[in-house]
C-alpha atoms as a PDB file:
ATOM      1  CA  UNK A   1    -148.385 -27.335 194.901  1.00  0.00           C
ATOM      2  CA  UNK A   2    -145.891 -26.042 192.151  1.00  0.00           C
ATOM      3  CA  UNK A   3    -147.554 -28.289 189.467  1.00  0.00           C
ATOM      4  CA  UNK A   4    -150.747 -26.454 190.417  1.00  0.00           C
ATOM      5  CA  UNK A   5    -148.954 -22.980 190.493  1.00  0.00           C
ATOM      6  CA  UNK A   6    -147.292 -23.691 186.950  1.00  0.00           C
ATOM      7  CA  UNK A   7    -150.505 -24.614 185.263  1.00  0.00           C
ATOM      8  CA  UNK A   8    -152.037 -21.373 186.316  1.00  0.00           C
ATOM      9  CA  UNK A   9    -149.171 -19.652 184.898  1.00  0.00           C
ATOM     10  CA  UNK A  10    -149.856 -21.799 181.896  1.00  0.00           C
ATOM     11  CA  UNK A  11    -153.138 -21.251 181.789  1.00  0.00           C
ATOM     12  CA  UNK A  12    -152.271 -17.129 181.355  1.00  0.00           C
ATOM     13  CA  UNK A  13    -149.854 -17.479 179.282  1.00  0.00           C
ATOM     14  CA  UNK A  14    -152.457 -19.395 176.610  1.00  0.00           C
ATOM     15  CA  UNK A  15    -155.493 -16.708 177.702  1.00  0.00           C
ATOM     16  CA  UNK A  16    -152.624 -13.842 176.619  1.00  0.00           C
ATOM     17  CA  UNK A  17    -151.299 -15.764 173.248  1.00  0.00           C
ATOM     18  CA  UNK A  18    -155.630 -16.245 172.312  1.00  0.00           C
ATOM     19  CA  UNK A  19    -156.098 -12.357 173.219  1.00  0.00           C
ATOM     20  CA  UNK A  20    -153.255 -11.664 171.350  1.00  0.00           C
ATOM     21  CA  UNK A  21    -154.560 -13.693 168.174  1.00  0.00           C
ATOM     22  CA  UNK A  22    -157.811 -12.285 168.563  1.00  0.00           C
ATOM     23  CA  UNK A  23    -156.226  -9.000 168.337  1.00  0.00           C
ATOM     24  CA  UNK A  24    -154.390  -9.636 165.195  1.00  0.00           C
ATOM     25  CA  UNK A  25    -157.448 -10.900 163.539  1.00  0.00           C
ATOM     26  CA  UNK A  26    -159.337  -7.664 164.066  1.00  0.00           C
ATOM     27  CA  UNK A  27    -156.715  -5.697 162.740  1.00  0.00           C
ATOM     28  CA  UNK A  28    -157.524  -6.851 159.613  1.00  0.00           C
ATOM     29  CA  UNK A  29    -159.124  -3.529 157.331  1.00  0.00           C
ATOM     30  CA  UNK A  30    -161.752  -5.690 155.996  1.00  0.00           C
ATOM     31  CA  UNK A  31    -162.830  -6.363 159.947  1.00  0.00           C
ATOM     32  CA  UNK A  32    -164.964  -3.471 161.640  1.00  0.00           C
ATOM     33  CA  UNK A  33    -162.939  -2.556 164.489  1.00  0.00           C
ATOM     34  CA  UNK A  34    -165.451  -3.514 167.540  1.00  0.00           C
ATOM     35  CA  UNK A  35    -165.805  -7.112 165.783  1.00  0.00           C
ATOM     36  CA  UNK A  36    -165.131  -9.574 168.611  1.00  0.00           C
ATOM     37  CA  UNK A  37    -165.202  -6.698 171.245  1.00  0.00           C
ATOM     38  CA  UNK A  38    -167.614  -8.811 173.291  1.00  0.00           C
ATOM     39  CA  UNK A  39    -165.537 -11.919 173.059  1.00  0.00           C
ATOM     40  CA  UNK A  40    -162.413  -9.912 174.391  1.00  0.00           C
ATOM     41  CA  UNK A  41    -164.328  -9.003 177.576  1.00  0.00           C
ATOM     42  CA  UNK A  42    -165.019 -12.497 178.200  1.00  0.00           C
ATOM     43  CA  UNK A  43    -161.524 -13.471 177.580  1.00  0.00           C
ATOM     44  CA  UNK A  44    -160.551 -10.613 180.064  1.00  0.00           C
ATOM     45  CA  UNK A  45    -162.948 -11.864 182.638  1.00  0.00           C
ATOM     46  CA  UNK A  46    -161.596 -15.222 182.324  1.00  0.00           C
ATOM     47  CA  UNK A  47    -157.931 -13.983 182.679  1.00  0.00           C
ATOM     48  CA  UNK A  48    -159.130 -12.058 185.570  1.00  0.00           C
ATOM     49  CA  UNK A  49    -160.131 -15.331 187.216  1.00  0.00           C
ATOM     50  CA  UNK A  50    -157.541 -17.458 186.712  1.00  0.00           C
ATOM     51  CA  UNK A  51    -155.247 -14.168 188.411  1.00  0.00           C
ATOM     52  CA  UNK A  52    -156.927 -14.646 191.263  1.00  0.00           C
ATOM     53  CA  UNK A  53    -157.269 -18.531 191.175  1.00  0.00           C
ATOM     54  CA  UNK A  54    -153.761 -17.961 190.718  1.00  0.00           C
ATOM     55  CA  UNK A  55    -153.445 -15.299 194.077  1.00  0.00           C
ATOM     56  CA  UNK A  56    -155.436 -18.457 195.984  1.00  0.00           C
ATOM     57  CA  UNK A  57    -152.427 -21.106 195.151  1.00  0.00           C
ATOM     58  CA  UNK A  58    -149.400 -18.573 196.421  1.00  0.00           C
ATOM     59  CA  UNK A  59    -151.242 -17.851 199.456  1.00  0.00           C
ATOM     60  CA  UNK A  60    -152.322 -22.091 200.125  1.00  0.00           C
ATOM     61  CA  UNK A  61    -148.666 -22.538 199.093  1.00  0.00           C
ATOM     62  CA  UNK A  62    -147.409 -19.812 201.766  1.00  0.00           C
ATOM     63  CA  UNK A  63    -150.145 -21.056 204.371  1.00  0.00           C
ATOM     64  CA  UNK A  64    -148.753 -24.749 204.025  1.00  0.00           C
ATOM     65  CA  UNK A  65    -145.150 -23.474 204.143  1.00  0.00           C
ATOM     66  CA  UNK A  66    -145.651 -21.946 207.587  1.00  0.00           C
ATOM     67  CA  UNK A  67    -147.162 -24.871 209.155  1.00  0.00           C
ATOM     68  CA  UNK A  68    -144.854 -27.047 207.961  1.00  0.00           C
ATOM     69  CA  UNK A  69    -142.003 -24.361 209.706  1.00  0.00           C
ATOM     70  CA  UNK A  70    -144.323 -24.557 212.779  1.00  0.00           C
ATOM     71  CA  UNK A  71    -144.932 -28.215 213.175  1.00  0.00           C
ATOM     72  CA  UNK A  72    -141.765 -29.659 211.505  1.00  0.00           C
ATOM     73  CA  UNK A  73    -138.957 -27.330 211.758  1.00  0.00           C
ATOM     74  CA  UNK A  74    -137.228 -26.602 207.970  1.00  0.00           C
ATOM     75  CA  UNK A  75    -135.909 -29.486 206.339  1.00  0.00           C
ATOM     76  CA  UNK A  76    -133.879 -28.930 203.371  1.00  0.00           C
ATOM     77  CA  UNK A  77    -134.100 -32.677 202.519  1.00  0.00           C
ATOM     78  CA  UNK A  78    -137.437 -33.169 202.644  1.00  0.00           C
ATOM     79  CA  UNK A  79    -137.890 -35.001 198.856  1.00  0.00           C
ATOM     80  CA  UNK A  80    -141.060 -33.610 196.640  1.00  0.00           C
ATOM     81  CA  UNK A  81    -143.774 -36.172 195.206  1.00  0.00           C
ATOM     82  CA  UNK A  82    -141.721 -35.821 192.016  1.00  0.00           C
ATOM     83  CA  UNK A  83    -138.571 -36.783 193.549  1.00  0.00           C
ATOM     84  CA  UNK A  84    -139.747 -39.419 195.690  1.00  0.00           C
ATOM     85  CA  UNK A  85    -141.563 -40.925 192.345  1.00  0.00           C
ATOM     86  CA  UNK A  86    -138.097 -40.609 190.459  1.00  0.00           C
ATOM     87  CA  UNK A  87    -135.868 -42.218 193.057  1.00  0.00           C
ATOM     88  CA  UNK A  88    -138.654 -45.304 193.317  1.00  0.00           C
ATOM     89  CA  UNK A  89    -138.323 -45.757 189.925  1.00  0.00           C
ATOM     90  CA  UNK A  90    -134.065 -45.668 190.280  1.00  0.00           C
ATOM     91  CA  UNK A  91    -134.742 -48.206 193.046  1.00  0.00           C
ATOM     92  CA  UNK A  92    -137.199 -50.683 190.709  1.00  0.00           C
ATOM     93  CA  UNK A  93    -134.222 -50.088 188.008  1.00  0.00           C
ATOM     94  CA  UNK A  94    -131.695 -50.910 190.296  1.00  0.00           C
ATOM     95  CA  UNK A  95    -133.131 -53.714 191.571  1.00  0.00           C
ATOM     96  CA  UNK A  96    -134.423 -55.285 188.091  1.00  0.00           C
ATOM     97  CA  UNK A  97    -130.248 -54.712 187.128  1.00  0.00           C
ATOM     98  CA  UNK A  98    -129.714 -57.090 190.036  1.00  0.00           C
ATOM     99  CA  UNK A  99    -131.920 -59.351 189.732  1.00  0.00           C
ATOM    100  CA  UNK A 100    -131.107 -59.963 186.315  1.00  0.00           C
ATOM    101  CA  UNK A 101    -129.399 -63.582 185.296  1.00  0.00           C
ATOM    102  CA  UNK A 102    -125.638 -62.963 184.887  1.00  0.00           C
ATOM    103  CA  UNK A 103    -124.708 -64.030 181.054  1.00  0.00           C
END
């Protein structure tokens, strides 16, 4: 759910840095000031709908957080994907260590 939730945020922050280049371009004085005016207001539209997008994951995130309150009681130890797929990989580490012939 967070990997989702960042990649939205990523995906704003690279819609602002383009609107922001676009911007800069048209401030050039050899540029007629309404040059790219219709590619803004796409841009716009298309950081409008990742916001919501966006709005969508919080409230899925919040949605899932209550049932898991309501079916599971809160666990502060319950391990993430992330966490679960970093402590198999100490475990296939640890066991390769062992397993290794002793010189």
């Amino acid at each position: 759910m967070r990997e989702a939730e960042a990649l939205s945020d990523e995906m704003l922050i690279a819609l602002s840095a383009l609107k922001g280049e676009m911007l800069k371009a048209r401030q050039n004085p050899e540029v007629e000031v309404h040059t790219g005016q219709q590619a803004l207001l796409h841009l716009t539209e298309a950081e409008q709908l990742v916001t919501r997008a966006g709005n969508q994951l919080f409230r899925t995130h919040d949605a899932l957080s209550k049932v898991v309150r309501e079916t599971a009681g809160v666990d502060e130890n319950i391990a993430t994907v992330r966490e679960r797929a970093g402590a198999g990989a100490q475990l296939s580490s640890a066991v390769a260590h062992w397993d290794a012939p002793n010189p």
